[in-house]
PDB file of N, CA and C in Angstrom:
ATOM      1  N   UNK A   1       0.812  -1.204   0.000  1.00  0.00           N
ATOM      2  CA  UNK A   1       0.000   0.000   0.000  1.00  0.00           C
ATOM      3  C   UNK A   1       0.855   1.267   0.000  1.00  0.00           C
ATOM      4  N   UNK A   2       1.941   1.523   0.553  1.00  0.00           N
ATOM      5  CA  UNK A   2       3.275   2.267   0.510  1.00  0.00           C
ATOM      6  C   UNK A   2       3.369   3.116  -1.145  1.00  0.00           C
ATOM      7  N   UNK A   3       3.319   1.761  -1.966  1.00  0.00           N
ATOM      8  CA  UNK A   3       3.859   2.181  -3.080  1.00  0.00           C
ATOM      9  C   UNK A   3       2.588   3.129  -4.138  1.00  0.00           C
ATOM     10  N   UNK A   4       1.536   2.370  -3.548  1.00  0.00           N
ATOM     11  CA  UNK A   4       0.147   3.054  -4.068  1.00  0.00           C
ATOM     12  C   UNK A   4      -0.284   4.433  -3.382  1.00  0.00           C
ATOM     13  N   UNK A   5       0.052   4.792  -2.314  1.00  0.00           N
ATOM     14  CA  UNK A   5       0.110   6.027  -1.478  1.00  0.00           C
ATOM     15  C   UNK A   5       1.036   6.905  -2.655  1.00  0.00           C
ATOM     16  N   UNK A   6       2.123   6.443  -2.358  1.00  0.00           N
ATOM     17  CA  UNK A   6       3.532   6.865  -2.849  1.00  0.00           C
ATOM     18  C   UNK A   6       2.842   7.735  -4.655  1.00  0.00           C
ATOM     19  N   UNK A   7       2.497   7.023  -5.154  1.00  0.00           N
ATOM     20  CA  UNK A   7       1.995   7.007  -6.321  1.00  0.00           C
ATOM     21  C   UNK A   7       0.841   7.774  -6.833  1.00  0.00           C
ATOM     22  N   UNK A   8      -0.203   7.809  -5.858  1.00  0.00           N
ATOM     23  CA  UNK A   8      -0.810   8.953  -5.684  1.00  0.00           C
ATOM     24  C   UNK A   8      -0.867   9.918  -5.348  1.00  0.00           C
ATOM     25  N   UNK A   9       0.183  10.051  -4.087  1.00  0.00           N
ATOM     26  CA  UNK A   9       0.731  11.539  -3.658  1.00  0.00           C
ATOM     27  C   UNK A   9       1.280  12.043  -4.958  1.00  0.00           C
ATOM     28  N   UNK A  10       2.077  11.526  -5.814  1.00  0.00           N
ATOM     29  CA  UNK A  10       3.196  11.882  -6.774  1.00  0.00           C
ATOM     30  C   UNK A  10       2.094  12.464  -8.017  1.00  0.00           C
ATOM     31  N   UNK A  11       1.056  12.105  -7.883  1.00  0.00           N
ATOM     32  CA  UNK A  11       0.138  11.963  -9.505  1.00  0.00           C
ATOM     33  C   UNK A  11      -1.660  12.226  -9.093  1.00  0.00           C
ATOM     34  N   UNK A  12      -1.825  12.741  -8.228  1.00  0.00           N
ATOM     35  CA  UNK A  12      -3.089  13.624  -8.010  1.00  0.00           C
ATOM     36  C   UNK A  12      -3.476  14.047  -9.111  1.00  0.00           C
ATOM     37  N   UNK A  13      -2.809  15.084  -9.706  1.00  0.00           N
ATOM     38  CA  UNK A  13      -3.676  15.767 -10.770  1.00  0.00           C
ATOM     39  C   UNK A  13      -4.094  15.164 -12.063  1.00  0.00           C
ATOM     40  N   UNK A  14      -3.540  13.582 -11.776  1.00  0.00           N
ATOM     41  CA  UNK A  14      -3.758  12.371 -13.604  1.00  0.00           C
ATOM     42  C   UNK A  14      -5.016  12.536 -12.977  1.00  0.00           C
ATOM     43  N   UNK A  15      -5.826  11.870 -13.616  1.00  0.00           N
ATOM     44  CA  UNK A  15      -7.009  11.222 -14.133  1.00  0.00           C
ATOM     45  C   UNK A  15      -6.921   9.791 -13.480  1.00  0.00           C
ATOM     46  N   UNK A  16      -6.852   9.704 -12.283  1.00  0.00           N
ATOM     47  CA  UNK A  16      -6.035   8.147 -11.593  1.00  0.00           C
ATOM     48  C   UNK A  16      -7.303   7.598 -11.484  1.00  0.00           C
ATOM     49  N   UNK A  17      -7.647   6.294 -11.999  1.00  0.00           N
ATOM     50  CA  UNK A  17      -8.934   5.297 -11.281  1.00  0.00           C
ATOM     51  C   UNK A  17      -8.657   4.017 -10.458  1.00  0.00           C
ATOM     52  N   UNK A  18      -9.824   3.690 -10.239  1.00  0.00           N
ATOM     53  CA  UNK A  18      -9.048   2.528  -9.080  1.00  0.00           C
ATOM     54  C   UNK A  18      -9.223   1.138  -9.911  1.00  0.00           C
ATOM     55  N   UNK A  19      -9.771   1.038 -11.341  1.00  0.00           N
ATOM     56  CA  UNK A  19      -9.039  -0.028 -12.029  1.00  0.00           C
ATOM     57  C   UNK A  19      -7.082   0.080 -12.186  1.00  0.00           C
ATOM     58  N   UNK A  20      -7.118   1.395 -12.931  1.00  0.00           N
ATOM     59  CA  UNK A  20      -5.801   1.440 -12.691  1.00  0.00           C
ATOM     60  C   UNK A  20      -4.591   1.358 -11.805  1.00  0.00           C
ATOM     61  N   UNK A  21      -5.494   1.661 -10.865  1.00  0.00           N
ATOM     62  CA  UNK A  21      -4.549   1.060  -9.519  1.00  0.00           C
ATOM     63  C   UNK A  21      -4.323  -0.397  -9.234  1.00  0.00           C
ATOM     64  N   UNK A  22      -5.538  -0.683  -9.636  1.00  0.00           N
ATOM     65  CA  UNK A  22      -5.264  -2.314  -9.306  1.00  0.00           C
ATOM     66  C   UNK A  22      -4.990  -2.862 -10.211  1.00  0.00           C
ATOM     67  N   UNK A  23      -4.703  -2.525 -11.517  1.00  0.00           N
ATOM     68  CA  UNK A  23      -4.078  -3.140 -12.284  1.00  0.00           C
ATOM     69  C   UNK A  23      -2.637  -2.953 -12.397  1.00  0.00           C
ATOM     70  N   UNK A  24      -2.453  -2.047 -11.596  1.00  0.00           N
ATOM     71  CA  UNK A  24      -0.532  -1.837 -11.726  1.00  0.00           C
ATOM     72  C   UNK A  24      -0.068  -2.334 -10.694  1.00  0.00           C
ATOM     73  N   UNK A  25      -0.798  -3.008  -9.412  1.00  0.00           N
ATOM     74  CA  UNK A  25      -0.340  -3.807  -8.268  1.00  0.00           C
ATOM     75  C   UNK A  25      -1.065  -5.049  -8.482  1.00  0.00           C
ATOM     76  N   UNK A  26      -1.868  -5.942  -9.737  1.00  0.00           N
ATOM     77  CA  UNK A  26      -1.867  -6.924  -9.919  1.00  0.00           C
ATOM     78  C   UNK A  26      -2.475  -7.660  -9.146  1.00  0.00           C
ATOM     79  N   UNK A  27      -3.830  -6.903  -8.977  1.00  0.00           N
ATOM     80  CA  UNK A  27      -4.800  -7.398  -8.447  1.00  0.00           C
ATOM     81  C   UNK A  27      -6.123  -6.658  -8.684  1.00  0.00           C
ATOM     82  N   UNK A  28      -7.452  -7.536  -8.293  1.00  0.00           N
ATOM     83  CA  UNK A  28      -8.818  -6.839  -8.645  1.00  0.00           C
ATOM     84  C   UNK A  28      -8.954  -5.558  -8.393  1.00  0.00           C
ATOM     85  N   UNK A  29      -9.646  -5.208  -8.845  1.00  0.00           N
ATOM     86  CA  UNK A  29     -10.433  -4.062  -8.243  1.00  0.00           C
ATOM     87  C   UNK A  29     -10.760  -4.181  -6.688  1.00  0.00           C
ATOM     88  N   UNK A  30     -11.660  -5.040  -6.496  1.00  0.00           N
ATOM     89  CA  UNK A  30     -12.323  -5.098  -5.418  1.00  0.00           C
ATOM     90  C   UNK A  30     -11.617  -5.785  -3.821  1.00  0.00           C
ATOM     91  N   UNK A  31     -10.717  -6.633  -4.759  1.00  0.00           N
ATOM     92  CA  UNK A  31      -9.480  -6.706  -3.434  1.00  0.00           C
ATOM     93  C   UNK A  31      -8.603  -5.843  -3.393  1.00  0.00           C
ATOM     94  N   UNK A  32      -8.317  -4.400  -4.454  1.00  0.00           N
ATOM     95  CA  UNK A  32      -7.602  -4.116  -4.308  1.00  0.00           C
ATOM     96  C   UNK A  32      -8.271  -2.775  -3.703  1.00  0.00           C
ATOM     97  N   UNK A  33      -9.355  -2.522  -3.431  1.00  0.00           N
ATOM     98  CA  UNK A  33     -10.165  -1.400  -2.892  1.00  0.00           C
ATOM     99  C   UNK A  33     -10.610  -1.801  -1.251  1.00  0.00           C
ATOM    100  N   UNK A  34     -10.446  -3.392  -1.495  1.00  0.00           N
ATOM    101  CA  UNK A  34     -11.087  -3.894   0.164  1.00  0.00           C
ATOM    102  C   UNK A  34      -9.141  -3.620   1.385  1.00  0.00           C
ATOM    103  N   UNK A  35      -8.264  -4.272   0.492  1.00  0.00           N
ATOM    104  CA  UNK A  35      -6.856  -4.202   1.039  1.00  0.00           C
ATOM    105  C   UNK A  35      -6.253  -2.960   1.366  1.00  0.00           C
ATOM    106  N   UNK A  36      -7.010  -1.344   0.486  1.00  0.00           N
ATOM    107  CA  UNK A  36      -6.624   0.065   0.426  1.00  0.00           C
ATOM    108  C   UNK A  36      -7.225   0.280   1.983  1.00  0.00           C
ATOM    109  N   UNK A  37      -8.810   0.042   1.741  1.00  0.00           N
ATOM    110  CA  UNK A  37      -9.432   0.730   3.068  1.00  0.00           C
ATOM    111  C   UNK A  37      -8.782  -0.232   4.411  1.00  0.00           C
ATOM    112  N   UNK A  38      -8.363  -1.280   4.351  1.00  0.00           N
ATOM    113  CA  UNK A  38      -7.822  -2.148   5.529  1.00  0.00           C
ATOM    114  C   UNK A  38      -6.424  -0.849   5.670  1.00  0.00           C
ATOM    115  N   UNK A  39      -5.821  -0.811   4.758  1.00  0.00           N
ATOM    116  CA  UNK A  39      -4.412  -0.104   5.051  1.00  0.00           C
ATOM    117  C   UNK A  39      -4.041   1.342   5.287  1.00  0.00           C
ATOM    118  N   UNK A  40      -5.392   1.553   4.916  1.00  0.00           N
ATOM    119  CA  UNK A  40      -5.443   3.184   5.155  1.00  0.00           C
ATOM    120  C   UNK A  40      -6.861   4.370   6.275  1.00  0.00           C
ATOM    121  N   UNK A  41      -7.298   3.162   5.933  1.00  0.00           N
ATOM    122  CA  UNK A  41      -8.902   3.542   6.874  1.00  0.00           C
ATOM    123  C   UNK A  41      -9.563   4.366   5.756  1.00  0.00           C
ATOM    124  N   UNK A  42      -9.309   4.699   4.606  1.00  0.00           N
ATOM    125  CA  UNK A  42     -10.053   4.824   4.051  1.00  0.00           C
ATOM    126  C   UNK A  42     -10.162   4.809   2.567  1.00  0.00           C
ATOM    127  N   UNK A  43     -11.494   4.684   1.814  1.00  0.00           N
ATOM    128  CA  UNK A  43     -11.375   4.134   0.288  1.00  0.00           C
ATOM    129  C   UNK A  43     -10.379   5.338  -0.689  1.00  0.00           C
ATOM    130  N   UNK A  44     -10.150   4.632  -1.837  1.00  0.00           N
ATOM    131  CA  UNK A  44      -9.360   5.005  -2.876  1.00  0.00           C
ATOM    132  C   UNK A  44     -10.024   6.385  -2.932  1.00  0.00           C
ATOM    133  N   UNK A  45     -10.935   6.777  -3.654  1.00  0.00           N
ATOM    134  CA  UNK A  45     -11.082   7.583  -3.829  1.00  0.00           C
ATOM    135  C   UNK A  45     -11.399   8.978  -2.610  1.00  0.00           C
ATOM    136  N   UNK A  46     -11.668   8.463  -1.366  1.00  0.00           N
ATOM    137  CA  UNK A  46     -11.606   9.497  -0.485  1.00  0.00           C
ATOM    138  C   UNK A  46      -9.779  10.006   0.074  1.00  0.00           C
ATOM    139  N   UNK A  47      -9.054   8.893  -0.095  1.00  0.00           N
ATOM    140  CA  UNK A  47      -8.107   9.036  -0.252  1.00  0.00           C
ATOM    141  C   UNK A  47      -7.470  10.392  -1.389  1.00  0.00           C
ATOM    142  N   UNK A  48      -7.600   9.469  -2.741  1.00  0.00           N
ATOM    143  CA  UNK A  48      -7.239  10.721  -3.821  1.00  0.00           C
ATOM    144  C   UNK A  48      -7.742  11.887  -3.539  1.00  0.00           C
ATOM    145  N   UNK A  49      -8.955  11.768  -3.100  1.00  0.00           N
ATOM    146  CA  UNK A  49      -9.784  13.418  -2.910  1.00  0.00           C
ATOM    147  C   UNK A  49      -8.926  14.144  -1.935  1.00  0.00           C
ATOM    148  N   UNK A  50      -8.966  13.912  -0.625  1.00  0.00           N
ATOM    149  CA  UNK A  50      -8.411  14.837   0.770  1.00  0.00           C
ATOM    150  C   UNK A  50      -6.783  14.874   0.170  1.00  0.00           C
ATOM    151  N   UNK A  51      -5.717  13.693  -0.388  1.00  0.00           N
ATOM    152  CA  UNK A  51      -4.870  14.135  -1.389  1.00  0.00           C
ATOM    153  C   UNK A  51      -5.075  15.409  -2.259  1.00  0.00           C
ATOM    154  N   UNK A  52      -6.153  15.398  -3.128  1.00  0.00           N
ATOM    155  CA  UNK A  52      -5.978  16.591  -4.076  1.00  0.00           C
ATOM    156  C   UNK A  52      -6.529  17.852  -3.006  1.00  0.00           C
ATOM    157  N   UNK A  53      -7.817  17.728  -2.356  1.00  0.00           N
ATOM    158  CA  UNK A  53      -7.436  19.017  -1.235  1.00  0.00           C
ATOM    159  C   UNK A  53      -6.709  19.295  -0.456  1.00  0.00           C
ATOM    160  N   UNK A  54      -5.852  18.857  -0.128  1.00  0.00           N
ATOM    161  CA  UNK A  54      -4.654  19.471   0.571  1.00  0.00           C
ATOM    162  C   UNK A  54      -3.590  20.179  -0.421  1.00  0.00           C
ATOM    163  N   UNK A  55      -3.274  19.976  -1.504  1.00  0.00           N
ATOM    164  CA  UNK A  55      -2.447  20.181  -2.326  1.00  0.00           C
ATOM    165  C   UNK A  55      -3.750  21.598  -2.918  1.00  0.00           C
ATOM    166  N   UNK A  56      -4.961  21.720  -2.902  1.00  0.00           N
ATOM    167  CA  UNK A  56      -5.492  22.558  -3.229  1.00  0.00           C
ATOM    168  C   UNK A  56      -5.347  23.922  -2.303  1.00  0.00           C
ATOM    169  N   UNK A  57      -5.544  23.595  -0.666  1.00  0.00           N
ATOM    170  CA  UNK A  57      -5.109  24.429  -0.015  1.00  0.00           C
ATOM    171  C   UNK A  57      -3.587  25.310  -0.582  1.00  0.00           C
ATOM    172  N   UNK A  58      -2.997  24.134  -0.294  1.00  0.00           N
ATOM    173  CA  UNK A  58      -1.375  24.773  -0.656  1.00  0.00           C
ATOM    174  C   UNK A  58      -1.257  26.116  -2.021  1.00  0.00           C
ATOM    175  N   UNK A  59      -1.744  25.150  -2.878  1.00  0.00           N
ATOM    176  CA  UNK A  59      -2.127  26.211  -3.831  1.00  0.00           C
ATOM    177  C   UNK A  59      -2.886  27.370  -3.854  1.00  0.00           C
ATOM    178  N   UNK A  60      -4.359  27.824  -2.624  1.00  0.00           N
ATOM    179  CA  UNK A  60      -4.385  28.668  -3.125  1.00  0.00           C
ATOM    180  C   UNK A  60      -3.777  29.955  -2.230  1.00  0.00           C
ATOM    181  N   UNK A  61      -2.995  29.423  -1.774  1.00  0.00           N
ATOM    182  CA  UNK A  61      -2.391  30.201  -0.971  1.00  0.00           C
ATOM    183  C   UNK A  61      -1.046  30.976  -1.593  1.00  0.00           C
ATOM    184  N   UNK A  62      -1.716  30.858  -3.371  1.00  0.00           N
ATOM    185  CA  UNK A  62      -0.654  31.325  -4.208  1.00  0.00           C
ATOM    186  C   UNK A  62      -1.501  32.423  -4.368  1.00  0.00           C
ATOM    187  N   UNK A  63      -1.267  33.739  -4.599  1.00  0.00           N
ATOM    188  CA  UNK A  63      -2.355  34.217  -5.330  1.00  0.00           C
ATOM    189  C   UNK A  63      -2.313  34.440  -6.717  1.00  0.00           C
ATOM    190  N   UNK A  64      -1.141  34.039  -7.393  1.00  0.00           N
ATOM    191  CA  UNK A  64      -0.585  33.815  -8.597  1.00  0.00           C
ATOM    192  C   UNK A  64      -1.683  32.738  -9.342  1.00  0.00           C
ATOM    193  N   UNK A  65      -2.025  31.695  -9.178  1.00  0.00           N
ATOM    194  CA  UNK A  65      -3.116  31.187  -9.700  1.00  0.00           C
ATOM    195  C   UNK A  65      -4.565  31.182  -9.251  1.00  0.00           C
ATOM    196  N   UNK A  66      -5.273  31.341 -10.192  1.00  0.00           N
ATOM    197  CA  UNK A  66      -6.486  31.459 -10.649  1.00  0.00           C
ATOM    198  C   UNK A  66      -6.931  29.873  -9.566  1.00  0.00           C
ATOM    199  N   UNK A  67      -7.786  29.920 -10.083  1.00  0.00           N
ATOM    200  CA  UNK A  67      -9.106  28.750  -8.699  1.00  0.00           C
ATOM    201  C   UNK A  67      -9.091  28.211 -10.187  1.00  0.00           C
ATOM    202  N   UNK A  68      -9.497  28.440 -10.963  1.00  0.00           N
ATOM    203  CA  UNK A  68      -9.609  27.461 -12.081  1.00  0.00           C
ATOM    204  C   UNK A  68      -8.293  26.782 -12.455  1.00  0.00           C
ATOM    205  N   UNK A  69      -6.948  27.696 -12.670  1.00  0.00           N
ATOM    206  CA  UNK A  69      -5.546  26.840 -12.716  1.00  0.00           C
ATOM    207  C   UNK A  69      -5.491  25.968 -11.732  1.00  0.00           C
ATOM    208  N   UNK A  70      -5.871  26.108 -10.614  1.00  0.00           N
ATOM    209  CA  UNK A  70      -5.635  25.557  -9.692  1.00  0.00           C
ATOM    210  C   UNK A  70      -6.673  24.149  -9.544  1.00  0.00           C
ATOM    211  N   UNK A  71      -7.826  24.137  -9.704  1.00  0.00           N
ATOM    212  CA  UNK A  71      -8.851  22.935 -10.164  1.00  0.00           C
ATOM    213  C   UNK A  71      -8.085  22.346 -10.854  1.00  0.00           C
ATOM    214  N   UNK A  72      -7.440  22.987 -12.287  1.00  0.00           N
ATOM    215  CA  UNK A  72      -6.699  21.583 -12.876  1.00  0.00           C
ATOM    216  C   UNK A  72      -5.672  20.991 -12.516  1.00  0.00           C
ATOM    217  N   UNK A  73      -4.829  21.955 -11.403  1.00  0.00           N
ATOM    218  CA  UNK A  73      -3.284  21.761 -11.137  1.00  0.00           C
ATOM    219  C   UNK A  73      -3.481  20.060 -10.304  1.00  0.00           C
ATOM    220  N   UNK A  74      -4.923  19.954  -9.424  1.00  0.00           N
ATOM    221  CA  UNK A  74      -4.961  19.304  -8.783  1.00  0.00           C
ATOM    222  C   UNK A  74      -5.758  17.953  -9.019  1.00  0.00           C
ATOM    223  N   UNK A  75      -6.057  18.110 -10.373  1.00  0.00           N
ATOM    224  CA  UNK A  75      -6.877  16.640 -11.048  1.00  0.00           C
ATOM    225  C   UNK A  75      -8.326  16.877 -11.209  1.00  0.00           C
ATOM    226  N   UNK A  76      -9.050  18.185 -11.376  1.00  0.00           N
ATOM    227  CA  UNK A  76     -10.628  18.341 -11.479  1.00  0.00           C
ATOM    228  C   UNK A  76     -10.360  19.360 -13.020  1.00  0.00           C
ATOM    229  N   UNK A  77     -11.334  18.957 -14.304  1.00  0.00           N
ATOM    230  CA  UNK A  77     -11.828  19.382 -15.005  1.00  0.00           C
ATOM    231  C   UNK A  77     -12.850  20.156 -14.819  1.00  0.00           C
ATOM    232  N   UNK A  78     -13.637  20.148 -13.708  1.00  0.00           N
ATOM    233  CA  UNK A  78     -14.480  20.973 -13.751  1.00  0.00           C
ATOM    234  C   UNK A  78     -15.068  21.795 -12.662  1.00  0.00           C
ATOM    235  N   UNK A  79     -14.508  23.359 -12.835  1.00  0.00           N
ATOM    236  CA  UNK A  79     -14.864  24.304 -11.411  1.00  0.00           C
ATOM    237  C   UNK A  79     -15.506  24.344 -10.714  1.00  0.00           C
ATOM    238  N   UNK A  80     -16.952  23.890 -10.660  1.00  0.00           N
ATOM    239  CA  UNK A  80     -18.356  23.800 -10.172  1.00  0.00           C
ATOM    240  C   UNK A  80     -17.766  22.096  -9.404  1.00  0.00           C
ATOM    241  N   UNK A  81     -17.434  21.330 -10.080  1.00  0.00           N
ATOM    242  CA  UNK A  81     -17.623  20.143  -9.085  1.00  0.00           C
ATOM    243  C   UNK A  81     -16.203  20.571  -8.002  1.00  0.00           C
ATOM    244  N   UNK A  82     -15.628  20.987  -8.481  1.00  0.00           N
ATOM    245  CA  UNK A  82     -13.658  20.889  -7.734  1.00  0.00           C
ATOM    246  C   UNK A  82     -14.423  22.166  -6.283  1.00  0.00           C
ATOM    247  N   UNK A  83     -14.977  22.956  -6.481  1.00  0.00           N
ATOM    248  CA  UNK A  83     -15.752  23.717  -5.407  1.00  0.00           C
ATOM    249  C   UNK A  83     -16.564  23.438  -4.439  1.00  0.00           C
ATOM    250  N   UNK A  84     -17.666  22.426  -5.222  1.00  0.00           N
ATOM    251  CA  UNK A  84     -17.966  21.494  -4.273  1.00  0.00           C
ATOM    252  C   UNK A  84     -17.768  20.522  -3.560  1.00  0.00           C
ATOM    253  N   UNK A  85     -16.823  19.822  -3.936  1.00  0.00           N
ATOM    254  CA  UNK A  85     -15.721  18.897  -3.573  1.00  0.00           C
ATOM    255  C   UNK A  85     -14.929  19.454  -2.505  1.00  0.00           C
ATOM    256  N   UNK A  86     -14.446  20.585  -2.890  1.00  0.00           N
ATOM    257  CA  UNK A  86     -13.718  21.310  -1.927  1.00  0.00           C
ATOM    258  C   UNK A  86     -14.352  22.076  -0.342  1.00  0.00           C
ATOM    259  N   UNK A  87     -16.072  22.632  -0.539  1.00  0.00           N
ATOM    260  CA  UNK A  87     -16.366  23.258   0.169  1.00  0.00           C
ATOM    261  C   UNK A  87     -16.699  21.792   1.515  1.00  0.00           C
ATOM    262  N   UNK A  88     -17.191  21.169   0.840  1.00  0.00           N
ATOM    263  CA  UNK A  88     -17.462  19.398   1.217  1.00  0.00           C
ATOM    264  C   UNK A  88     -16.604  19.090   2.477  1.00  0.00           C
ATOM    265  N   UNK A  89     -15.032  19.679   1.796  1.00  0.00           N
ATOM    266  CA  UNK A  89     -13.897  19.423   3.220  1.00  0.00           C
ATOM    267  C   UNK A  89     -13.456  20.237   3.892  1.00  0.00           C
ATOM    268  N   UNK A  90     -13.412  21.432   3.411  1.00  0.00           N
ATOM    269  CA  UNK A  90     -13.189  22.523   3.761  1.00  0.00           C
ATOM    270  C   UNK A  90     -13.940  23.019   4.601  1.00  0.00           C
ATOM    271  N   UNK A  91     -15.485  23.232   4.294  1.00  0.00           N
ATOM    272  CA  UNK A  91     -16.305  23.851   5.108  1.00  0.00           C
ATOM    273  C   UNK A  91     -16.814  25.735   4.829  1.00  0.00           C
ATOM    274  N   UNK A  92     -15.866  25.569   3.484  1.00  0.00           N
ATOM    275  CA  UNK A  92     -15.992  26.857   2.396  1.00  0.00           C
ATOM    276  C   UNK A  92     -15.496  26.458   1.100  1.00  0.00           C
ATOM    277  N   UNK A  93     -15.708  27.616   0.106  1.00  0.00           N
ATOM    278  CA  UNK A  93     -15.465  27.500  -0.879  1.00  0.00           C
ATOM    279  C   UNK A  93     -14.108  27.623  -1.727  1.00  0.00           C
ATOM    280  N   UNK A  94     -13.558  27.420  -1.990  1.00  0.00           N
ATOM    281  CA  UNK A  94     -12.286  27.544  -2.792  1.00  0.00           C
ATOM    282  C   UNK A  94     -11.511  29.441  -2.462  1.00  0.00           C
ATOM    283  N   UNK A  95     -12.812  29.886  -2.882  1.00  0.00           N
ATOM    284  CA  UNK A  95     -12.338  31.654  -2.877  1.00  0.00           C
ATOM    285  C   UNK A  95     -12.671  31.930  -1.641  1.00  0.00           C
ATOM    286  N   UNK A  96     -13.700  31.601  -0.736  1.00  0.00           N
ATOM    287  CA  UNK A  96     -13.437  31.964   0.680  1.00  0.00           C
ATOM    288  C   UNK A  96     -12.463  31.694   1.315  1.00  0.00           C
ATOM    289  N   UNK A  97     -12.030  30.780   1.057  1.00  0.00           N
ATOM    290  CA  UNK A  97     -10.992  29.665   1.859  1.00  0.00           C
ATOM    291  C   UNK A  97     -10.053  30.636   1.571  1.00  0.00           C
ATOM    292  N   UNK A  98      -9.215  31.075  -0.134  1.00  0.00           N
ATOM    293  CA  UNK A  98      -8.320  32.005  -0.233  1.00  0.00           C
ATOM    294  C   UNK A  98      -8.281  33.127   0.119  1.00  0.00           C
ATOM    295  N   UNK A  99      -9.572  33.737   0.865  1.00  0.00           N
ATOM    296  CA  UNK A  99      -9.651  35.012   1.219  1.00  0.00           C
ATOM    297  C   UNK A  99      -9.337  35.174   2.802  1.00  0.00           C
ATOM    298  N   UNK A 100     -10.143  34.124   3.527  1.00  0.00           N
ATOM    299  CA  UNK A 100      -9.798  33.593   4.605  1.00  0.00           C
ATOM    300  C   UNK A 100      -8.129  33.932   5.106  1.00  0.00           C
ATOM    301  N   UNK A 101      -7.726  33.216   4.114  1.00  0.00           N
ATOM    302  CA  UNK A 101      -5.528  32.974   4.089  1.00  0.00           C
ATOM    303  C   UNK A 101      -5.298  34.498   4.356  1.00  0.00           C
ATOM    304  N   UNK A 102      -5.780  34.790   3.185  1.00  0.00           N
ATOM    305  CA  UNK A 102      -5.108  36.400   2.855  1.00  0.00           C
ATOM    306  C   UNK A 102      -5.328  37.088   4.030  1.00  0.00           C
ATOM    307  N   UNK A 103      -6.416  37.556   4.591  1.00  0.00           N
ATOM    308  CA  UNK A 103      -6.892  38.045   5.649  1.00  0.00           C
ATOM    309  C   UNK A 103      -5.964  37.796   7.130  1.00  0.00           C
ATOM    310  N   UNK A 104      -5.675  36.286   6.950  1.00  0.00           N
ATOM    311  CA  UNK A 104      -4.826  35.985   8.235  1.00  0.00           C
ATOM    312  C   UNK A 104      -5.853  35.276   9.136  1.00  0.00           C
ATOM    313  N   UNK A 105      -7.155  35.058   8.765  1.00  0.00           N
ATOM    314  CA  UNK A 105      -8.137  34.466   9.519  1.00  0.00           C
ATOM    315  C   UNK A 105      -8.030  32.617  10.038  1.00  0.00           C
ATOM    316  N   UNK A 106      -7.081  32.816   9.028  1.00  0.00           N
ATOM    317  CA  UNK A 106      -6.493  30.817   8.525  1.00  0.00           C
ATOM    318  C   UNK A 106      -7.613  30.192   8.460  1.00  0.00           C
ATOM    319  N   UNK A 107      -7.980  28.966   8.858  1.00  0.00           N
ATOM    320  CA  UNK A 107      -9.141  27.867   8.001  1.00  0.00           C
ATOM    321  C   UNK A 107     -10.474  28.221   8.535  1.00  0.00           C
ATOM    322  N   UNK A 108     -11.468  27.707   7.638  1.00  0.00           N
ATOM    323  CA  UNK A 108     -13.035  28.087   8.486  1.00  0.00           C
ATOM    324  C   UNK A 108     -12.999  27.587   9.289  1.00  0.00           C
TER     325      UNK A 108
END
């Protein structure tokens, strides 16, 4: 599981699925989604997600990119879902959250 962590930290912003995962560690899908949540406490994809929001935080604490550069920097095609996705963990929105920073208020 090391190497699949490893691998997703490194590659957030691909297009990563969890066939593909389990096909590059050579095993099902479904053992390879039942063996993730045993090793991590939680599934592939909540995994990749709180992965790509954290790396979203980081980013927008650029003010050099745009919320939309930044949706793609981190693996979402599309602004409306990467916002909701984001407000989901966050507890705000992408641009509150960056306004928040700026301000000095730090997280909601």
């Amino acid at each position: 599981m090391d190497t699949v962590r490893e691998y997703i930290d490194e590659n957030y912003q691909k297009d990563i699925s969890l066939d593909e995962i389990s096909m590059m560690v050579n095993i099902s899908p479904y053992y390879f989604s039942k063996l993730f949540k045993q090793g991590t406490g939680e599934n592939f994809i909540e995994y990749l997600t709180r992965t790509r929001m954290r790396q979203a935080c980081t980013c927008l604490q650029n003010p050099d990119y745009s919320i939309k550069q930044i949706c793609a920097m981190v693996g979402y095609s599309d602004p409306n879902y990467f916002s909701r996705i984001f407000k989901k963990y966050e507890g705000v929105n992408p641009s509150e959250y960056r306004e928040r920073m700026e301000n000095g208020t730090g997280k909601a």
